[in-house]
Protein backbone atom coordinates (compact mmCIF):
# COMPACT_ATOMS: atom_id res chain seq x y z
CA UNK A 1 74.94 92.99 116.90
CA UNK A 2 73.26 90.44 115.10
CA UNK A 3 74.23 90.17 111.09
CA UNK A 4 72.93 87.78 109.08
CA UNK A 5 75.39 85.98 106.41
CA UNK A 6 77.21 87.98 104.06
CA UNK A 7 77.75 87.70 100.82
CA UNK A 8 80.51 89.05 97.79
CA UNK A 9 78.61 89.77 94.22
CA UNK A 10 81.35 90.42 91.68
CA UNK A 11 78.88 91.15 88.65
CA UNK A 12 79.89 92.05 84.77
CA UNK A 13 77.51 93.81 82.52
CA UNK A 14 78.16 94.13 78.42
CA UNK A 15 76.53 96.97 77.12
CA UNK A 16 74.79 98.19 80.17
CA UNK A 17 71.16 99.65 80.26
CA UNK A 18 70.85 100.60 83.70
CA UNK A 19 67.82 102.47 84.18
CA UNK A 20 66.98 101.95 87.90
CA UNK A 21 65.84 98.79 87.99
CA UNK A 22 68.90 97.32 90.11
CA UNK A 23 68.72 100.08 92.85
CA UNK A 24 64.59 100.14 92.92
CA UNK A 25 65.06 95.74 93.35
CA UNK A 26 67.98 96.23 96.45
CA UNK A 27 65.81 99.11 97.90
CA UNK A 28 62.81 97.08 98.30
CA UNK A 29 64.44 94.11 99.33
CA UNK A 30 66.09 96.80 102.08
CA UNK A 31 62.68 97.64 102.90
CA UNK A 32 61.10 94.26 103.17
CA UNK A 33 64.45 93.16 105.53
CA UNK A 34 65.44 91.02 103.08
CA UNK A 35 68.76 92.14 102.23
CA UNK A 36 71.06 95.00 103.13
CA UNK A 37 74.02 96.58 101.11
CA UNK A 38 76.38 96.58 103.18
CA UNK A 39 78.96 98.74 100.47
CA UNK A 40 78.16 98.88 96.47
CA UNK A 41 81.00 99.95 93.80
CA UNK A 42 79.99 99.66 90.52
CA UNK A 43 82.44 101.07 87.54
CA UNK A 44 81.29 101.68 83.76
CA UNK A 45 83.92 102.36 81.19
CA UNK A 46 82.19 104.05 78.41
CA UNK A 47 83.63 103.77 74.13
CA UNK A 48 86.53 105.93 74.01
CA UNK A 49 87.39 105.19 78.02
CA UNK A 50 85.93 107.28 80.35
CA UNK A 51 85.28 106.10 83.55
CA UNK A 52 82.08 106.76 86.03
CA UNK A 53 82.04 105.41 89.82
CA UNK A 54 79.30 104.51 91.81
CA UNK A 55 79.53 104.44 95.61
CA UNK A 56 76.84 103.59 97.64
CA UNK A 57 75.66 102.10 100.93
CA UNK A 58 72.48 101.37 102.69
CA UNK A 59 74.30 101.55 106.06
CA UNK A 60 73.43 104.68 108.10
CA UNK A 61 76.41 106.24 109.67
CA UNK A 62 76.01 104.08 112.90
CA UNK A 63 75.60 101.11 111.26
CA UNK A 64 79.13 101.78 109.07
CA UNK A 65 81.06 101.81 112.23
CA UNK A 66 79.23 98.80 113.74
CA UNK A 67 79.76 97.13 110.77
CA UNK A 68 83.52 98.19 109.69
CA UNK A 69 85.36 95.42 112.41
CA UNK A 70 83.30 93.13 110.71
CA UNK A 71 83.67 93.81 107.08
CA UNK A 72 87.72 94.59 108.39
CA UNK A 73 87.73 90.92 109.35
CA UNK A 74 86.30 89.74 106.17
CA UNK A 75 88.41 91.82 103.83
CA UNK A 76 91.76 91.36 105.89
CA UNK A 77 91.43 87.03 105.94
CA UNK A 78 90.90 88.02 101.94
CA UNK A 79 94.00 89.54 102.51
CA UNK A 80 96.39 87.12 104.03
CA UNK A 81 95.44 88.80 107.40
CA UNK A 82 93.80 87.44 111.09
CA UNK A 83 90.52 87.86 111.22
CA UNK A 84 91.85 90.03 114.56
CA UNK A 85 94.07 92.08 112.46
CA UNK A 86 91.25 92.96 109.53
CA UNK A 87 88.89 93.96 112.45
CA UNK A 88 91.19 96.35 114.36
CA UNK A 89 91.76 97.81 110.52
CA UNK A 90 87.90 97.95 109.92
CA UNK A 91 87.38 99.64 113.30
CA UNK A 92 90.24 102.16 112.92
CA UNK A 93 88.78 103.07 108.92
CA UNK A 94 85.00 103.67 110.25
CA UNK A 95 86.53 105.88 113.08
CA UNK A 96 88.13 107.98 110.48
CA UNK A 97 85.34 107.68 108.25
CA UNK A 98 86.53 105.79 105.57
CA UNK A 99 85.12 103.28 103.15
CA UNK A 100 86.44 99.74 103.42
CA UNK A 101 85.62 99.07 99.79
CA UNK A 102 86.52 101.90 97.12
CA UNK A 103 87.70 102.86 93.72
CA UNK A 104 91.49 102.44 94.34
CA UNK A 105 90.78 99.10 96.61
CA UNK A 106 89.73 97.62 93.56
CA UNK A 107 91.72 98.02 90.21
CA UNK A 108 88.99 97.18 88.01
CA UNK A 109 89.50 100.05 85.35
CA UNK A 110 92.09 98.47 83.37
CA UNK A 111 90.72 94.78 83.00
CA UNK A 112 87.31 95.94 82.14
CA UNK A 113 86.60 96.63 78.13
CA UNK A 114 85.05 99.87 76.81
CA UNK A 115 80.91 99.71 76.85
CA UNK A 116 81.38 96.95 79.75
CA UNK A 117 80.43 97.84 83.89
CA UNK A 118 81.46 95.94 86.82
CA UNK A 119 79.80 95.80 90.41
CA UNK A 120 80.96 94.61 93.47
CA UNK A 121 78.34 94.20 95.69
CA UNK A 122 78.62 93.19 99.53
CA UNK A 123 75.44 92.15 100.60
CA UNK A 124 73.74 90.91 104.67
CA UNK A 125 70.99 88.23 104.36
CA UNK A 126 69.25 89.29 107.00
CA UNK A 127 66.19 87.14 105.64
CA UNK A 128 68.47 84.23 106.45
CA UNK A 129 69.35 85.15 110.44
CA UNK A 130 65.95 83.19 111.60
CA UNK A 131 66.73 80.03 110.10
CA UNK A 132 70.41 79.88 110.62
CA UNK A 133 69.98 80.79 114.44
CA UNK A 134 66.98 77.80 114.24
CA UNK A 135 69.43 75.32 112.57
CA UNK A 136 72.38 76.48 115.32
CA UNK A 137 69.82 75.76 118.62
CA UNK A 138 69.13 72.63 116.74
CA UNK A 139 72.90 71.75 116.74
CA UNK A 140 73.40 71.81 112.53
CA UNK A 141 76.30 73.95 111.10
CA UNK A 142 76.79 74.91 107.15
CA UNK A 143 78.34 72.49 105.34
CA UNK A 144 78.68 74.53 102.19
CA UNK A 145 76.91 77.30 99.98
CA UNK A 146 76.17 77.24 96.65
CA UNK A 147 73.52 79.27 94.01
CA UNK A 148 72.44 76.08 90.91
CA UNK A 149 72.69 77.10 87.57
CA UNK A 150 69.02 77.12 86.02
CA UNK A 151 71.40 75.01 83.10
CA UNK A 152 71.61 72.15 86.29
CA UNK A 153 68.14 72.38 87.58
CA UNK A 154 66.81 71.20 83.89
CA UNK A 155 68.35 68.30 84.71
CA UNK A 156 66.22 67.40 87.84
CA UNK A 157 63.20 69.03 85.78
CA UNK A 158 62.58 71.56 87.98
CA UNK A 159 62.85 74.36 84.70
CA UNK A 160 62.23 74.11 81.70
CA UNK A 161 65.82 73.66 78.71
CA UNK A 162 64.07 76.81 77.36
CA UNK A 163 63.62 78.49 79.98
CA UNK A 164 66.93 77.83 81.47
CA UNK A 165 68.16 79.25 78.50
CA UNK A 166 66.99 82.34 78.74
CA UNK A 167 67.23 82.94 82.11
CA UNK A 168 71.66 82.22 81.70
CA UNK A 169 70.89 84.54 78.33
CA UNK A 170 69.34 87.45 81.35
CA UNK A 171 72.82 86.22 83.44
CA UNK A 172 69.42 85.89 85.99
CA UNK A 173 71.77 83.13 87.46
CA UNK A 174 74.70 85.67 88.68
CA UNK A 175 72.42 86.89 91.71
């Protein structure tokens, strides 16, 4: 199996206005092979309280179980657990057909504020698997990882104070 790096997006929203613009974005990337969901909660706590829970995936069914040692291993070291341990828990949830990541896993409901949402969002860069297998023959490793505040890249001039402004206003940077 080859999967490309993965990443955890742990995304706030005040006063949502989802109107389908998030899923049309991550299913185009998913069609161009950019990017892949590899599991998507998002939670939206509505004035007076009431909760709504979305739960989605672009992994078929073969692709959950390929992928649940892996996402096992990741989610067990998160959890004080061997890499080893996390996998055998991964494999043993996709052969019973269950989630790694769901509602009760994560005990967002009570920290989030009415009108607010929250989205968890485990995402493969598979756009990424050419070059990091490139810089790997050539011998080079990761050293680290990090997305630049549009704020930061004023500062080598590469945007504009204005438009760095509005693009931290858009929380643009959070992706």
């Amino acid at each position: 199996m080859t999967i490309g790096p993965v990443q955890m997006l742990v995304l706030g929203f005040d006063h949502p206005n989802f109107q389908g613009g998030i899923r049309a974005e991550l299913e185009r990337l998913r069609a161009d092979d950019t990017v892949r969901v590899i599991d998507f909660l998002a939670v939206y706590k509505a004035v007076g309280g009431e909760v709504s829970v979305l739960k989605e995936s672009q992994l078929d069914e073969a692709e959950r179980e390929e992928f649940g040692a892996v996402v096992g291993a990741l989610v067990g070291v998160g959890a004080g657990l061997t890499p080893e341990e996390g996998a055998a828990l991964g494999e043993a949830a996709a052969d019973r057909g269950v989630e790694l990541l769901d509602e009760e896993a994560w005990d967002v409901l009570a920290d989030i504020p009415e009108d607010t949402a929250a989205a968890l969002v485990l995402l493969e860069h598979r756009w990424a698997i050419p070059l990091r297998d490139a810089v790997a023959r050539a011998g080079g490793m990761r050293l680290a990882s990090e997305f630049i505040s549009p704020l930061d890249l004023v500062q080598v001039g590469l945007v504009a104070q204005q438009e760095a402004e509005a693009l931290v206003a858009s929380s643009a940077d959070t992706v």
